[in-house]
N, C-alpha and C. Protein backbone atom coordinates (compact mmCIF):
# COMPACT_ATOMS: atom_id res chain seq x y z
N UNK A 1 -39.83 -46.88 -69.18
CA UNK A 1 -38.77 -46.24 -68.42
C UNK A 1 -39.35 -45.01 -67.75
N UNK A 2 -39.09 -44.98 -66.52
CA UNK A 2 -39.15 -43.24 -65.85
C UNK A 2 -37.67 -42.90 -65.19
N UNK A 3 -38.05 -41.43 -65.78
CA UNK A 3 -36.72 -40.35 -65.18
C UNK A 3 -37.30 -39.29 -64.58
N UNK A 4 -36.31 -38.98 -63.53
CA UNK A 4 -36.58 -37.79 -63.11
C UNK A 4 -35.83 -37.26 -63.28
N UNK A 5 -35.87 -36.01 -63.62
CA UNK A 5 -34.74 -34.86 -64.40
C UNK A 5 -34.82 -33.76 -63.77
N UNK A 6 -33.39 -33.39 -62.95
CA UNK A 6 -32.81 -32.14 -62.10
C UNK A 6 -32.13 -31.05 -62.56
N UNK A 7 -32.11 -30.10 -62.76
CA UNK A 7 -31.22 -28.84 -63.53
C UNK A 7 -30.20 -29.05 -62.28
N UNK A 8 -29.21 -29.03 -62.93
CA UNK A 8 -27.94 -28.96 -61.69
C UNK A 8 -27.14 -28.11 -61.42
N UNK A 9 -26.88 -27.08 -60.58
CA UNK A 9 -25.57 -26.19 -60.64
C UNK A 9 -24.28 -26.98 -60.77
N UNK A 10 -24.51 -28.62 -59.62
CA UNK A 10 -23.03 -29.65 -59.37
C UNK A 10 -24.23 -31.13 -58.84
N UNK A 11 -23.48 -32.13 -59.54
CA UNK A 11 -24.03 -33.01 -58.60
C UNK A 11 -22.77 -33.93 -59.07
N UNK A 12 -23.25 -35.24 -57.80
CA UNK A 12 -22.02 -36.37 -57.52
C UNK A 12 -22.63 -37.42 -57.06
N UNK A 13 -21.83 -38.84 -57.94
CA UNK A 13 -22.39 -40.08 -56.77
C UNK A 13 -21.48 -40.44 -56.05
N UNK A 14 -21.06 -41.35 -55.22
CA UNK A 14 -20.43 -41.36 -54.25
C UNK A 14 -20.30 -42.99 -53.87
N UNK A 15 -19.40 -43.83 -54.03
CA UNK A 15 -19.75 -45.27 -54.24
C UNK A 15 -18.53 -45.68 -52.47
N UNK A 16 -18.67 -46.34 -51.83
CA UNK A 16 -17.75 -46.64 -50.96
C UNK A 16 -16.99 -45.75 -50.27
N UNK A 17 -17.54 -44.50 -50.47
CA UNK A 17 -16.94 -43.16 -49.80
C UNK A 17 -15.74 -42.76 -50.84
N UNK A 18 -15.28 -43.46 -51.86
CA UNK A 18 -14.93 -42.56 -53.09
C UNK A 18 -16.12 -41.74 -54.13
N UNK A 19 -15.43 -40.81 -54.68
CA UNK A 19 -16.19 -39.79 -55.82
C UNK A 19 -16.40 -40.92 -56.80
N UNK A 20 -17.25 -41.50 -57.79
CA UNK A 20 -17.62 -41.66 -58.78
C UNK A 20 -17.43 -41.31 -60.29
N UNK A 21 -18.16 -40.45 -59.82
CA UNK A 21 -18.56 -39.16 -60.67
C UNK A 21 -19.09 -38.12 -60.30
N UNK A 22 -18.82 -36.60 -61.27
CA UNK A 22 -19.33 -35.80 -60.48
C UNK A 22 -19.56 -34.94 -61.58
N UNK A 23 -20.09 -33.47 -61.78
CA UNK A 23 -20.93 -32.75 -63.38
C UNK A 23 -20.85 -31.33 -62.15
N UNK A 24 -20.46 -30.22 -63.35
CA UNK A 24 -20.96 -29.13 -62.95
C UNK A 24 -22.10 -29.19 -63.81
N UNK A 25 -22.53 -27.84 -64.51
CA UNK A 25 -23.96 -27.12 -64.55
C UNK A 25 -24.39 -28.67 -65.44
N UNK A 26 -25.76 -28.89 -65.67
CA UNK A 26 -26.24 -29.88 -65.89
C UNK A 26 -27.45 -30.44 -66.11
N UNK A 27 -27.58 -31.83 -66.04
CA UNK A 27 -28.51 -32.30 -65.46
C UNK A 27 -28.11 -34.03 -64.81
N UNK A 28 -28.72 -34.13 -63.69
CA UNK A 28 -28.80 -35.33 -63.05
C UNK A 28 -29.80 -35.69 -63.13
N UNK A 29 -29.96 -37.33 -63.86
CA UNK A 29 -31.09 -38.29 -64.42
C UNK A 29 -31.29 -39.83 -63.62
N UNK A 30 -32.14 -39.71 -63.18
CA UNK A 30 -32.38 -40.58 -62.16
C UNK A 30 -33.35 -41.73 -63.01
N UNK A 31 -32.87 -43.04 -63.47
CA UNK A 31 -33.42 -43.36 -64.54
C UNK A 31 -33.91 -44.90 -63.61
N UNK A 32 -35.49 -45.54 -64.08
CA UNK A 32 -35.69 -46.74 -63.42
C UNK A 32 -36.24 -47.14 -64.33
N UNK A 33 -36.38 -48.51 -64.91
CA UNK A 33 -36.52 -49.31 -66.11
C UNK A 33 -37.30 -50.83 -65.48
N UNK A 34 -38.49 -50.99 -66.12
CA UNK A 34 -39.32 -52.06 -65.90
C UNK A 34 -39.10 -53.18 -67.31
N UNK A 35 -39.50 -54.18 -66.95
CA UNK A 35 -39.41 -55.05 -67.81
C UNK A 35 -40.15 -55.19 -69.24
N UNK A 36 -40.99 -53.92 -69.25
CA UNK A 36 -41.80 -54.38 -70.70
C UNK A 36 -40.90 -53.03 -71.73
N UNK A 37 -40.20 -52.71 -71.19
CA UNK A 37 -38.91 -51.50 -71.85
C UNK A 37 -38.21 -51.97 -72.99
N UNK A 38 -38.03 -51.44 -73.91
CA UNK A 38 -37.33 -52.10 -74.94
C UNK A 38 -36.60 -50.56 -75.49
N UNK A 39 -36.12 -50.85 -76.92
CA UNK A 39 -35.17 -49.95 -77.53
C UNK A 39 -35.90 -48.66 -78.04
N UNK A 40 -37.33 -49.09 -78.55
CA UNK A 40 -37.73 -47.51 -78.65
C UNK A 40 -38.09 -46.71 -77.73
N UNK A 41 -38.32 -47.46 -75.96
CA UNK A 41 -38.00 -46.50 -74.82
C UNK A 41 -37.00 -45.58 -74.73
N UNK A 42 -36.19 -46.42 -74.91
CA UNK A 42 -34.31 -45.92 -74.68
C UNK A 42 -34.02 -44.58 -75.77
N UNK A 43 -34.84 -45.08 -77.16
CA UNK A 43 -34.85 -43.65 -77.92
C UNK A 43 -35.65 -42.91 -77.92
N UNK A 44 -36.39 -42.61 -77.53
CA UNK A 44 -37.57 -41.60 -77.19
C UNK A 44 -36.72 -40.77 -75.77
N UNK A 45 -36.94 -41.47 -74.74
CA UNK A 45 -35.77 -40.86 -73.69
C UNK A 45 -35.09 -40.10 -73.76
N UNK A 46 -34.29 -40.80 -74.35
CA UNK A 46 -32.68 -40.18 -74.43
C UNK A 46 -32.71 -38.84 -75.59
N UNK A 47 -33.59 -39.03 -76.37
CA UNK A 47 -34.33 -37.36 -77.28
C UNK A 47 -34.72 -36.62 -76.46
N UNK A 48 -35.82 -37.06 -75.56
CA UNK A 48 -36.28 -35.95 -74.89
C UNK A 48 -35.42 -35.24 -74.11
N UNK A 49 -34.35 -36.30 -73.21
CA UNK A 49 -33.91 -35.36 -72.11
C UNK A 49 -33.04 -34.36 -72.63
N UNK A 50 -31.82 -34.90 -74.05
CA UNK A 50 -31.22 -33.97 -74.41
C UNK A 50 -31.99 -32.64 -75.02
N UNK A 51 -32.88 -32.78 -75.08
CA UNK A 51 -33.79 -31.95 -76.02
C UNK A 51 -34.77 -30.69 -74.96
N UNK A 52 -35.21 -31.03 -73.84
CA UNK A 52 -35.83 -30.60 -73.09
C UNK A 52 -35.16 -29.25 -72.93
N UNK A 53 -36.02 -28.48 -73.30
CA UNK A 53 -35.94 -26.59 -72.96
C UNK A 53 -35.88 -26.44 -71.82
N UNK A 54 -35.33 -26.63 -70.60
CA UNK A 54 -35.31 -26.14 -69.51
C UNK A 54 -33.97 -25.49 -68.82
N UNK A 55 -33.14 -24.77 -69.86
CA UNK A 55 -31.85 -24.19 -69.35
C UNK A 55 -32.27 -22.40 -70.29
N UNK A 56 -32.14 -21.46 -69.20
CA UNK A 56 -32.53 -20.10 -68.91
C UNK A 56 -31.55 -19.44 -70.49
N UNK A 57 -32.40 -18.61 -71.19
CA UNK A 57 -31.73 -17.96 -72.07
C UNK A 57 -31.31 -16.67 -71.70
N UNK A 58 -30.52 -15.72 -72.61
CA UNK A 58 -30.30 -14.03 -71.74
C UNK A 58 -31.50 -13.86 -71.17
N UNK A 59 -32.66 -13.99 -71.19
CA UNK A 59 -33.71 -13.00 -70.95
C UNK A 59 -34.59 -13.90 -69.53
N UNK A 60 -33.72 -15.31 -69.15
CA UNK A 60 -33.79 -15.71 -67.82
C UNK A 60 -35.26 -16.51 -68.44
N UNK A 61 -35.59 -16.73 -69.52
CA UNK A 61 -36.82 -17.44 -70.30
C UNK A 61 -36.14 -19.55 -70.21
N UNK A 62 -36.64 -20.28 -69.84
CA UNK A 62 -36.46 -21.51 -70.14
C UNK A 62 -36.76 -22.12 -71.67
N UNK A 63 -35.30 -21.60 -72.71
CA UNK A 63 -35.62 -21.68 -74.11
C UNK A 63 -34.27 -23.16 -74.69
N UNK A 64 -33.48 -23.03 -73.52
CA UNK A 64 -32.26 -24.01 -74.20
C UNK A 64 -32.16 -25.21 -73.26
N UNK A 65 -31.71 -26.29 -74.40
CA UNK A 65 -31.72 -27.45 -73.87
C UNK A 65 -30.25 -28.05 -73.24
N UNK A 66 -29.89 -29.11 -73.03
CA UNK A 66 -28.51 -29.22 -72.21
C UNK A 66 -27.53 -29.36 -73.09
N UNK A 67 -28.20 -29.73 -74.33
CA UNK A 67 -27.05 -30.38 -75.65
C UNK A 67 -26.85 -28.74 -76.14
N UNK A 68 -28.04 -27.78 -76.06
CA UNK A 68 -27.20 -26.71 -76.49
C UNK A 68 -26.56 -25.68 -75.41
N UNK A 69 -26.58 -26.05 -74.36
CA UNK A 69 -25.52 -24.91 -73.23
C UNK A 69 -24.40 -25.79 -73.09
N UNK A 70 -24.27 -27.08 -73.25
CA UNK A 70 -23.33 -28.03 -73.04
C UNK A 70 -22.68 -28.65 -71.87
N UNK A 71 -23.92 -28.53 -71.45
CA UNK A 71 -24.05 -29.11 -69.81
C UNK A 71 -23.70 -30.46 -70.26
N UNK A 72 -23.30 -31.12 -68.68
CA UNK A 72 -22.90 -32.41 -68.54
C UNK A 72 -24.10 -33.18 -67.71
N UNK A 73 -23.99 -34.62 -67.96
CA UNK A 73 -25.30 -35.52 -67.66
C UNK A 73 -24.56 -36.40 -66.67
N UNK A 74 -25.92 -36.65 -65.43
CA UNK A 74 -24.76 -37.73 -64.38
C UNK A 74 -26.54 -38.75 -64.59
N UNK A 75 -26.18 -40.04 -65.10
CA UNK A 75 -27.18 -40.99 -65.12
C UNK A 75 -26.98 -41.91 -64.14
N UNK A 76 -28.02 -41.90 -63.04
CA UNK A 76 -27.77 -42.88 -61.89
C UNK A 76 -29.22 -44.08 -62.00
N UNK A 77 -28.62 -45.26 -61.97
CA UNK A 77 -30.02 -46.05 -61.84
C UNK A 77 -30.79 -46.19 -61.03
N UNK A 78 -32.09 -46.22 -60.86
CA UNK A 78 -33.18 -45.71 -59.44
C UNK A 78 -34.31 -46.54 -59.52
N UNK A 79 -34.36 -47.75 -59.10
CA UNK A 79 -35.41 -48.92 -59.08
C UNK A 79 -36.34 -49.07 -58.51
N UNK A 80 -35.98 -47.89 -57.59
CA UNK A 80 -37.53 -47.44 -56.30
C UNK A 80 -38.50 -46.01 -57.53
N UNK A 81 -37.89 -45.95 -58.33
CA UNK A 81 -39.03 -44.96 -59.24
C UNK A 81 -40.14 -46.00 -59.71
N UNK A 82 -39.83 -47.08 -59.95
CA UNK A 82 -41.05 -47.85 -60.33
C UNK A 82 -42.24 -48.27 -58.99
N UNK A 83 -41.33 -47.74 -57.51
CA UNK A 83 -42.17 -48.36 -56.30
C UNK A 83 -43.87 -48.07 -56.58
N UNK A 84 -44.43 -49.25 -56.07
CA UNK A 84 -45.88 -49.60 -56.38
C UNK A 84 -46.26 -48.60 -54.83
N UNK A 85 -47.38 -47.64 -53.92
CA UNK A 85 -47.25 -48.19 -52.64
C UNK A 85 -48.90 -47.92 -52.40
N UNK A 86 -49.30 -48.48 -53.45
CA UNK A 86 -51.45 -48.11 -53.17
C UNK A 86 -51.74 -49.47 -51.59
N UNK A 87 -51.10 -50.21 -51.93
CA UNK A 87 -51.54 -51.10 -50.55
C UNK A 87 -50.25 -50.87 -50.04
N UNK A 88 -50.77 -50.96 -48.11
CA UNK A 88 -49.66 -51.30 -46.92
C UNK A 88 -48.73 -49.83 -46.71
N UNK A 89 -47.49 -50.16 -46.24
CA UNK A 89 -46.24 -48.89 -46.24
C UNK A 89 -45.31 -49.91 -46.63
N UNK A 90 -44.99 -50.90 -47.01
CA UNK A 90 -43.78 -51.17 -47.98
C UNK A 90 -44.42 -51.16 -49.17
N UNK A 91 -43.32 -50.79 -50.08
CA UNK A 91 -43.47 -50.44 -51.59
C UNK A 91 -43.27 -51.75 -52.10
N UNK A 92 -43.43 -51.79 -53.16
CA UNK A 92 -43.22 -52.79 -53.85
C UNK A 92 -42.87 -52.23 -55.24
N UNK A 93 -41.47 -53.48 -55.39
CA UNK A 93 -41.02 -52.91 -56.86
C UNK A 93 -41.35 -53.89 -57.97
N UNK A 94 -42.10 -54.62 -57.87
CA UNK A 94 -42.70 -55.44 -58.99
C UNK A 94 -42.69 -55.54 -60.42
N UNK A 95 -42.70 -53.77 -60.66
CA UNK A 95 -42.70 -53.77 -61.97
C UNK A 95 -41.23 -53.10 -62.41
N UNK A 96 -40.21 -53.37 -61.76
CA UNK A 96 -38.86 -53.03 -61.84
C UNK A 96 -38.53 -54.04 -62.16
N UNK A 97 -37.32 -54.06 -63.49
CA UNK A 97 -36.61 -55.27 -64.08
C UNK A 97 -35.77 -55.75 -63.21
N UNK A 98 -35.65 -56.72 -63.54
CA UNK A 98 -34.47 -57.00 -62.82
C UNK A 98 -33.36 -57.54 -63.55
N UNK A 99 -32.11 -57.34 -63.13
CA UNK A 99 -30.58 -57.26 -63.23
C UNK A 99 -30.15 -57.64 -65.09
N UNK A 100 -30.75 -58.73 -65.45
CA UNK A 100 -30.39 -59.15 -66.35
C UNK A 100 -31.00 -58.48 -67.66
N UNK A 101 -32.15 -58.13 -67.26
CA UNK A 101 -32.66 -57.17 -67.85
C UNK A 101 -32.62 -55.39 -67.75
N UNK A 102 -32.42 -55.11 -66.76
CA UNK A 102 -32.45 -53.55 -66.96
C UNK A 102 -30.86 -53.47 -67.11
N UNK A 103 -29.79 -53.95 -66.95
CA UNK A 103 -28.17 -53.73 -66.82
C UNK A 103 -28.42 -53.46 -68.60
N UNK A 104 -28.53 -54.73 -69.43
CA UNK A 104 -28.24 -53.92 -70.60
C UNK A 104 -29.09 -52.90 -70.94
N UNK A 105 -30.35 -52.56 -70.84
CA UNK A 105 -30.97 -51.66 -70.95
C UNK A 105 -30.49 -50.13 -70.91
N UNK A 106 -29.95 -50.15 -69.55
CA UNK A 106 -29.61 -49.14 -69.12
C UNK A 106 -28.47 -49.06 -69.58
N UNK A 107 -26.97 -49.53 -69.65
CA UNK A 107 -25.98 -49.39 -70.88
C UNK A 107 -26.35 -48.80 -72.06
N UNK A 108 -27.61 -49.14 -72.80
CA UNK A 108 -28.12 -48.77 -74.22
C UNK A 108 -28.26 -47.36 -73.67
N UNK A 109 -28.75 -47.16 -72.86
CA UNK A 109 -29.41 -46.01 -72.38
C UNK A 109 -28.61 -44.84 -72.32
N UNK A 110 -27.45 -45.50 -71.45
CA UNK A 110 -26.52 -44.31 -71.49
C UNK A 110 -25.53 -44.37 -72.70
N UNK A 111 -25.12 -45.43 -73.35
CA UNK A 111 -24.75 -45.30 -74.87
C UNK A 111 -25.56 -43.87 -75.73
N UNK A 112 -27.11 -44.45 -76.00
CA UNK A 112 -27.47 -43.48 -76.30
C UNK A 112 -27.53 -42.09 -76.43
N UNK A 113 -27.24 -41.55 -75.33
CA UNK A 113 -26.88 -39.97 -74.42
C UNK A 113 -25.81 -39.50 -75.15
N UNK A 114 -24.76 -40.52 -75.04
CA UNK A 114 -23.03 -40.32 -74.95
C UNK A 114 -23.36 -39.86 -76.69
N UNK A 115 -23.87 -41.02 -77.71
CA UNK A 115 -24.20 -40.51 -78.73
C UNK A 115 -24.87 -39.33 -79.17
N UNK A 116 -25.53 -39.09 -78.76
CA UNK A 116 -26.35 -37.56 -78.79
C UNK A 116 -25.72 -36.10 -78.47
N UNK A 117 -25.36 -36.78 -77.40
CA UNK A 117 -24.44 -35.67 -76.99
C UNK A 117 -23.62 -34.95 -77.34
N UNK A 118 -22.48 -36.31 -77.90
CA UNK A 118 -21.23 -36.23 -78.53
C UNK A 118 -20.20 -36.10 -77.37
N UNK A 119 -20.24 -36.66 -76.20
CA UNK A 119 -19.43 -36.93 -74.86
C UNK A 119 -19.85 -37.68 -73.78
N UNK A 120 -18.66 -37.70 -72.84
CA UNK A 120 -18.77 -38.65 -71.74
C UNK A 120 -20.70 -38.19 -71.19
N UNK A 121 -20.80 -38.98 -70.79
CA UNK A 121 -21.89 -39.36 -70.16
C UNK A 121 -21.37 -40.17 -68.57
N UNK A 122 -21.80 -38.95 -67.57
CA UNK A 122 -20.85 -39.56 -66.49
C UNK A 122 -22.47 -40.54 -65.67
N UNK A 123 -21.99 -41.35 -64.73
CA UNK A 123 -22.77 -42.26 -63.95
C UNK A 123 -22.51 -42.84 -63.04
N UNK A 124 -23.43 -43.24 -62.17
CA UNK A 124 -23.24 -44.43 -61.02
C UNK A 124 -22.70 -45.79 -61.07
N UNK A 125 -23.32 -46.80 -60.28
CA UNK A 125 -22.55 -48.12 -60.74
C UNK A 125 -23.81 -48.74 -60.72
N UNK A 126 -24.27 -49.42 -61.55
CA UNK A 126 -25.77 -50.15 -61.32
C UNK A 126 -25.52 -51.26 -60.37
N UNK A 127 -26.73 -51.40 -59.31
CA UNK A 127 -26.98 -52.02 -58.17
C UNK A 127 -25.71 -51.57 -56.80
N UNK A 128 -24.99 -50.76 -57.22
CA UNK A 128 -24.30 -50.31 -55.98
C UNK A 128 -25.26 -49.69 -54.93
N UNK A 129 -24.37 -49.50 -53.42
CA UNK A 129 -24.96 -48.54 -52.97
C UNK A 129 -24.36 -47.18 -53.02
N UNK A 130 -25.13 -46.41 -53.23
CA UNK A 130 -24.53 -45.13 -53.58
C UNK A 130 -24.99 -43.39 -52.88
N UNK A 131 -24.13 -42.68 -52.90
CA UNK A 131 -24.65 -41.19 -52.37
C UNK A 131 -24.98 -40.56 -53.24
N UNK A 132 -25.52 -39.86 -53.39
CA UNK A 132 -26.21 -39.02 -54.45
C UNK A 132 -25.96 -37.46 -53.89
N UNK A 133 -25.27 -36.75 -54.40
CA UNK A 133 -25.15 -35.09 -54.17
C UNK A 133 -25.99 -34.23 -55.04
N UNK A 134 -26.52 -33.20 -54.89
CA UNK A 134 -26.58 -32.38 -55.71
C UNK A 134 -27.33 -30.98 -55.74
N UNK A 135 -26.99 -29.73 -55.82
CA UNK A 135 -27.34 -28.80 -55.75
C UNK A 135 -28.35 -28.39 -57.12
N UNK A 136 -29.58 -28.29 -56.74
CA UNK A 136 -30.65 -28.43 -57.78
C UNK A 136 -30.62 -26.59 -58.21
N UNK A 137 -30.45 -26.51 -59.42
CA UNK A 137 -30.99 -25.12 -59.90
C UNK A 137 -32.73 -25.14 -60.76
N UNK A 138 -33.21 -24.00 -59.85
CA UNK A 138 -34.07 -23.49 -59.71
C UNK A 138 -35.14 -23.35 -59.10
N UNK A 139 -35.22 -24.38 -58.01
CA UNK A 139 -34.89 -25.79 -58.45
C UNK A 139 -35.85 -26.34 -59.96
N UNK A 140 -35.68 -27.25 -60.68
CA UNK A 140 -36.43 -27.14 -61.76
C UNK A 140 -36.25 -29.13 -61.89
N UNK A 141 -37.43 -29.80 -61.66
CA UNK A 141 -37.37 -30.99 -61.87
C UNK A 141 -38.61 -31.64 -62.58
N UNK A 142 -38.21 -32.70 -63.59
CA UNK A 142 -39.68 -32.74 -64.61
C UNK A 142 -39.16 -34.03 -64.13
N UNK A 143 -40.21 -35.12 -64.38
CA UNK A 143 -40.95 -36.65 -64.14
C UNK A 143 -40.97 -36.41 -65.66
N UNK A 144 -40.46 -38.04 -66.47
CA UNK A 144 -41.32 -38.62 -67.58
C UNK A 144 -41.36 -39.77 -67.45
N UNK A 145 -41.68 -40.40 -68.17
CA UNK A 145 -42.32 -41.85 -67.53
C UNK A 145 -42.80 -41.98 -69.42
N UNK A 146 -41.84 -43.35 -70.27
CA UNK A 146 -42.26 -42.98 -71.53
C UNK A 146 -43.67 -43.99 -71.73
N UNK A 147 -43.99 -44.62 -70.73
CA UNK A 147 -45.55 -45.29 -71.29
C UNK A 147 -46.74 -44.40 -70.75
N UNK A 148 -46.65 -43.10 -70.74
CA UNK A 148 -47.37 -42.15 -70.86
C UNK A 148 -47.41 -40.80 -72.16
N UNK A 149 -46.07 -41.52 -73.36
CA UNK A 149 -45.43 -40.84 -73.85
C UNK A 149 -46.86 -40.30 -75.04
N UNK A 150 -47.67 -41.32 -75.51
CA UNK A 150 -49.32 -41.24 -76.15
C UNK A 150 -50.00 -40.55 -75.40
């Protein structure tokens, strides 16, 4: 699995020109899932992101994580994070699951969160097309990618 992870002041998806979903302070997780992904991806993940020190303490230090300021999570699925593009200018998503496989995946995924959390876990619609909003604080954005997790 790779995520990319946004500190958010607000973000929103946007499905058919209705709101979705939408999160004040936060984080927005842009999550893309290949086929050799299984359940101890999904838990390793879903630890880290709640866990990740990147929300400012009094002293403006990056010491707290989202589960402890109690920020809200917007998980959108993103299948171009796996894009291949060493040959040509089209990408290739090759090593992106496909449907039957990443849909439950990604359910586990955000199950997971909602558990951790101890709340909604807001999101997109998998394989929609969708808008993506969001006002990045700090801006502050980390890449993980868990088969780099060794």
């Amino acid at each position: 699995m790779r995520a990319v992870i946004q500190r958010v002041e607000r973000a929103s998806v946007t499905i058919a020109d209705k709101i979705k979903s939408e999160i004040a302070i936060g984080l927005l997780v842009l999550v893309g899932i290949e086929e050799s992904d299984d359940n101890s991806d999904i838990d390793w993940l879903c630890n880290k992101i709640v866990q990740l020190r990147i929300f400012d303490d009094r002293k403006g230090v990056m010491n707290h994580s989202v589960l402890e300021t109690g920020g809200d999570l917007l998980v959108i699925s993103q299948f171009t994070l796996h894009a291949k593009t060493k040959k040509g200018n089209r990408p290739s998503y090759i090593r992106a699951a496909c449907p039957e496989i990443a849909i439950p995946l990604y359910n586990s995924f955000v199950s997971g969160l909602t558990r951790l959390m101890k709340k909604e876990i807001f999101t997109g619609e998998f394989g929609a097309m969708m808008k993506v909003e969001s006002i990045n604080d700090g801006p502050v954005t980390i890449l993980i990618d868990t088969k780099e997790r060794e």
